[in-house]
N, C-alpha and C. Protein backbone atom coordinates (compact mmCIF):
# COMPACT_ATOMS: atom_id res chain seq x y z
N UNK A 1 -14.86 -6.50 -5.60
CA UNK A 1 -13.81 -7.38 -6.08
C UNK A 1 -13.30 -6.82 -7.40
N UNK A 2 -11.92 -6.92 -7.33
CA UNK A 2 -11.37 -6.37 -9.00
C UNK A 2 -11.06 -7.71 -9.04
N UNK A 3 -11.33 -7.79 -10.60
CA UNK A 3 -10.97 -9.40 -11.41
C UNK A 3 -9.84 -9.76 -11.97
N UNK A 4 -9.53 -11.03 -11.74
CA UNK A 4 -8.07 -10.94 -12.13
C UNK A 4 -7.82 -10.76 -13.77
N UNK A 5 -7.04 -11.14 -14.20
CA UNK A 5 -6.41 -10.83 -15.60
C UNK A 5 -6.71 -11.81 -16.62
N UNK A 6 -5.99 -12.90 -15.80
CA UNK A 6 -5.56 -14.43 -16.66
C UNK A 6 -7.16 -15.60 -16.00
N UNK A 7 -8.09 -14.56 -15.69
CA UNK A 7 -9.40 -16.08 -15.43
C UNK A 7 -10.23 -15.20 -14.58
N UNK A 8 -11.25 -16.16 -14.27
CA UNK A 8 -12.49 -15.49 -13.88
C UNK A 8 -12.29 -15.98 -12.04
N UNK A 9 -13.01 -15.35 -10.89
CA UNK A 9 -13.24 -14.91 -9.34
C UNK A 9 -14.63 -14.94 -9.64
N UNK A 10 -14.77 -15.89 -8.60
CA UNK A 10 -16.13 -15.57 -7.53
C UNK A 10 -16.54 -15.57 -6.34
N UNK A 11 -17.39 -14.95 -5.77
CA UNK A 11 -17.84 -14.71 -4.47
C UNK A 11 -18.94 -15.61 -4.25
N UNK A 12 -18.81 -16.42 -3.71
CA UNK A 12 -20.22 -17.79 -2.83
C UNK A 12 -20.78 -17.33 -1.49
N UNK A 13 -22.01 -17.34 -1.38
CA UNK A 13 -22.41 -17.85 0.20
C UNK A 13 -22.99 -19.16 0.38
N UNK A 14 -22.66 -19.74 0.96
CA UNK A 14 -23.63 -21.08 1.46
C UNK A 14 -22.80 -21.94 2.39
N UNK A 15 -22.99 -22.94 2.38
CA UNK A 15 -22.02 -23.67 3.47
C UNK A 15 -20.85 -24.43 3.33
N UNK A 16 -20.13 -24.06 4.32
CA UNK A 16 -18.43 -24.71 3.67
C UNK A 16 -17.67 -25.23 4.90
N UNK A 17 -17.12 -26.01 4.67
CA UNK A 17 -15.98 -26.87 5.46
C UNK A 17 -14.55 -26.53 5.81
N UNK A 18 -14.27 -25.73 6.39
CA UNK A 18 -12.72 -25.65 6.63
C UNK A 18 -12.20 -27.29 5.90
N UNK A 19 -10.57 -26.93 6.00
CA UNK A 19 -10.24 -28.33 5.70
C UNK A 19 -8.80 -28.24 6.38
N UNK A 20 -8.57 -28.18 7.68
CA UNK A 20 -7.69 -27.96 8.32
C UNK A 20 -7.11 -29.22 8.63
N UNK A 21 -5.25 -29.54 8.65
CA UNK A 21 -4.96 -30.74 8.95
C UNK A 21 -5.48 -31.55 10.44
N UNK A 22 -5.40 -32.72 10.00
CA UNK A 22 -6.03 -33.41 11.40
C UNK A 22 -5.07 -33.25 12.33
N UNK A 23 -3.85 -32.69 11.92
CA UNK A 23 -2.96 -33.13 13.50
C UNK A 23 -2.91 -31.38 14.16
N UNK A 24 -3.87 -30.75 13.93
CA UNK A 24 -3.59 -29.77 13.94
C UNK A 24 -5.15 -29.54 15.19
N UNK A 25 -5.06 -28.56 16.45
CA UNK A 25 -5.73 -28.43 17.52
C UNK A 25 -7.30 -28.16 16.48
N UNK A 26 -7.34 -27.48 15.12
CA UNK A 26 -7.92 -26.27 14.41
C UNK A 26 -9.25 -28.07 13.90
N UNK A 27 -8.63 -28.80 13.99
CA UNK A 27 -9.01 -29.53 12.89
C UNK A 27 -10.47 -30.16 13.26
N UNK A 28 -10.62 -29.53 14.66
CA UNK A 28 -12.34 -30.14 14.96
C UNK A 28 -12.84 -28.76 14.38
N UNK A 29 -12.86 -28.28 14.01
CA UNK A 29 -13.83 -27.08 13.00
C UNK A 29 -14.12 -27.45 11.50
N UNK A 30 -13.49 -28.72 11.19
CA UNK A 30 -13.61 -28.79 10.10
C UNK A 30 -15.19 -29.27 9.82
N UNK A 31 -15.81 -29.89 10.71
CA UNK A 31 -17.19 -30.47 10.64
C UNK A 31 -17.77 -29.83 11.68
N UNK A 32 -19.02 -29.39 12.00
CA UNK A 32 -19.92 -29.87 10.41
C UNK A 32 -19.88 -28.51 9.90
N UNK A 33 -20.01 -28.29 8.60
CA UNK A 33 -20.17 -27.43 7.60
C UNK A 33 -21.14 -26.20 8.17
N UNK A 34 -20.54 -25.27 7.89
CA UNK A 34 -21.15 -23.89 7.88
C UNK A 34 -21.03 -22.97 7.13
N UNK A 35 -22.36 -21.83 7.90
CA UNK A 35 -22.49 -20.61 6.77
C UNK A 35 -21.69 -20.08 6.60
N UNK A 36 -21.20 -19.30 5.50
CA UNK A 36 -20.01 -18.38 5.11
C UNK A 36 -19.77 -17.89 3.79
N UNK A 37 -19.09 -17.91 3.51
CA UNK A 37 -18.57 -16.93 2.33
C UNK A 37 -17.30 -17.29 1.46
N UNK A 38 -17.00 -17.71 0.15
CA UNK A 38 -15.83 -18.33 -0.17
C UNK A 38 -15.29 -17.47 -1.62
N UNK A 39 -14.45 -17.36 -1.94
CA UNK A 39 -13.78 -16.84 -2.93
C UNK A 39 -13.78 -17.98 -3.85
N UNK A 40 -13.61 -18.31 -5.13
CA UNK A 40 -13.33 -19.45 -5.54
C UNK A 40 -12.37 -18.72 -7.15
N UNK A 41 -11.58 -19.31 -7.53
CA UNK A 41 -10.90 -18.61 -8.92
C UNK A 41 -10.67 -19.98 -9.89
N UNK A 42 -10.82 -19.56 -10.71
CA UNK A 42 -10.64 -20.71 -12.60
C UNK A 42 -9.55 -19.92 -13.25
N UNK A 43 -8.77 -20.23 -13.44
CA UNK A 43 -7.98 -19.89 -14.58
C UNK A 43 -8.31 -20.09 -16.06
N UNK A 44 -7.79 -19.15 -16.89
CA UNK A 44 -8.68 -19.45 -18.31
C UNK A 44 -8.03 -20.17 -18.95
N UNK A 45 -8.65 -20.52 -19.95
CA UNK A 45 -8.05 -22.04 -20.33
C UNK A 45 -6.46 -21.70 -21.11
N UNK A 46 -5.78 -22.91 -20.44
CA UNK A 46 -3.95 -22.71 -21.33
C UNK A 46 -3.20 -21.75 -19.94
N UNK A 47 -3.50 -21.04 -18.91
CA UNK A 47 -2.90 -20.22 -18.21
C UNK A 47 -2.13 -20.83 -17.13
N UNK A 48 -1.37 -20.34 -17.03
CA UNK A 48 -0.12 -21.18 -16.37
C UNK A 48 0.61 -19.66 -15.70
N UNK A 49 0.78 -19.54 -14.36
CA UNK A 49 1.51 -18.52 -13.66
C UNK A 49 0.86 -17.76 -12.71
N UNK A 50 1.52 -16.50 -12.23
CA UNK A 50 0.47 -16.07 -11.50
C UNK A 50 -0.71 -14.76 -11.90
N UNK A 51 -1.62 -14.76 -10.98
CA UNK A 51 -2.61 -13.98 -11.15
C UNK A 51 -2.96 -12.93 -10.18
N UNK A 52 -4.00 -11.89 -9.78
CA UNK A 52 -3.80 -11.19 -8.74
C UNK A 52 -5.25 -10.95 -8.98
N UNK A 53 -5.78 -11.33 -7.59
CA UNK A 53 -7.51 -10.89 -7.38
C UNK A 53 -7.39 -9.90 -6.03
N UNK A 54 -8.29 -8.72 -6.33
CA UNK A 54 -8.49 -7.79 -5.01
C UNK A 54 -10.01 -7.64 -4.48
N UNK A 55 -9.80 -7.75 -3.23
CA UNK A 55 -10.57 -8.43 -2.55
C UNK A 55 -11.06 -7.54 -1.22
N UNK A 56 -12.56 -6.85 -1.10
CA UNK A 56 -12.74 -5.94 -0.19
C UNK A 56 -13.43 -6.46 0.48
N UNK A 57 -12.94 -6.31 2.17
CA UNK A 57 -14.05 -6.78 2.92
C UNK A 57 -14.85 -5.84 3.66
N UNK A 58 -15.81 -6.21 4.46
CA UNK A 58 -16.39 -4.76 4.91
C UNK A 58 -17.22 -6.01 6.26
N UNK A 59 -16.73 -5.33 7.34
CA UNK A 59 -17.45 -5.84 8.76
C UNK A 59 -18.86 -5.22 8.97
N UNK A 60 -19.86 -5.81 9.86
CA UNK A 60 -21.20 -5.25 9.90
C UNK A 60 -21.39 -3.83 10.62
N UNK A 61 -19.89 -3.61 11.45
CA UNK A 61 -19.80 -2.72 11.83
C UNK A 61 -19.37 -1.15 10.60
N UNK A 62 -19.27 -1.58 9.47
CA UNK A 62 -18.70 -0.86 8.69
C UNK A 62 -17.76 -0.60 8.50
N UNK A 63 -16.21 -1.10 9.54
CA UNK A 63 -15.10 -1.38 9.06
C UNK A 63 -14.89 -1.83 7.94
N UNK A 64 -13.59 -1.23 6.86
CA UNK A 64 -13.74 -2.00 5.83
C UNK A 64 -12.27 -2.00 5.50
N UNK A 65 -11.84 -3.25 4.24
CA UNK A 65 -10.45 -3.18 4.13
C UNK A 65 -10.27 -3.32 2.74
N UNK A 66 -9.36 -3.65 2.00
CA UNK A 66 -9.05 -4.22 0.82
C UNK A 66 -7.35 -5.66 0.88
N UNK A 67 -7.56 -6.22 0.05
CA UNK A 67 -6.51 -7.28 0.33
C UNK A 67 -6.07 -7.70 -0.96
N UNK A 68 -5.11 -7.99 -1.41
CA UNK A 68 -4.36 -8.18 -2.93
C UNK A 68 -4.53 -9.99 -2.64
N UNK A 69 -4.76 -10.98 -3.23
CA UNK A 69 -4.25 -12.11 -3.67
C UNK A 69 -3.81 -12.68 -4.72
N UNK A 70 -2.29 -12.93 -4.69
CA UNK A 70 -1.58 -13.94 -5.83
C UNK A 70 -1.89 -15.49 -5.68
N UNK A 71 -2.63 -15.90 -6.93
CA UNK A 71 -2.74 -17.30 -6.97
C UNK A 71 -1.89 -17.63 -8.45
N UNK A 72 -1.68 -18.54 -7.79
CA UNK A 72 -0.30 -19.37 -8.89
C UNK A 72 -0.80 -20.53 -9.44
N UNK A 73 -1.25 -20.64 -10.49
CA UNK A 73 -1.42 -21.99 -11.27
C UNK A 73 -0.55 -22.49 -12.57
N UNK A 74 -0.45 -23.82 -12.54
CA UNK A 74 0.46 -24.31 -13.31
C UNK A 74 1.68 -24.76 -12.47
């Protein structure tokens, strides 16, 4: 992971909930909670705009990728 600029990224494992709308086919996955993996980002304090976290994934097969995300706060 490269860190963003304007706040701190982290990487979680433990268990998590989709939160997909109910009117949506997706939305029985939302329960019950499972294993996985979550990104989570804070902006530092006063920051307002956007930010950019990069983000590598890597399959068990050893495929691997990289991915840019803009998160916008404020």
């Amino acid at each position: 992971m490269w860190a963003p600029t304007h706040g701190h990224a982290e990487i979680r494992t433990g268990r998590f909930r989709p939160d997909y709308p109910s009117d949506t086919y997706r939305a029985r996955c939302n329960d019950p909670p499972r294993d996985g993996i979550a990104a989570f980002y804070r902006p530092a304090p006063g920051w307002r705009g956007d930010d950019t976290v990069t983000l590598r994934f890597e399959e068990p097969s050893g495929k691997h990728w990289m991915a840019d995300f803009v998160i916008t706060t404020g």
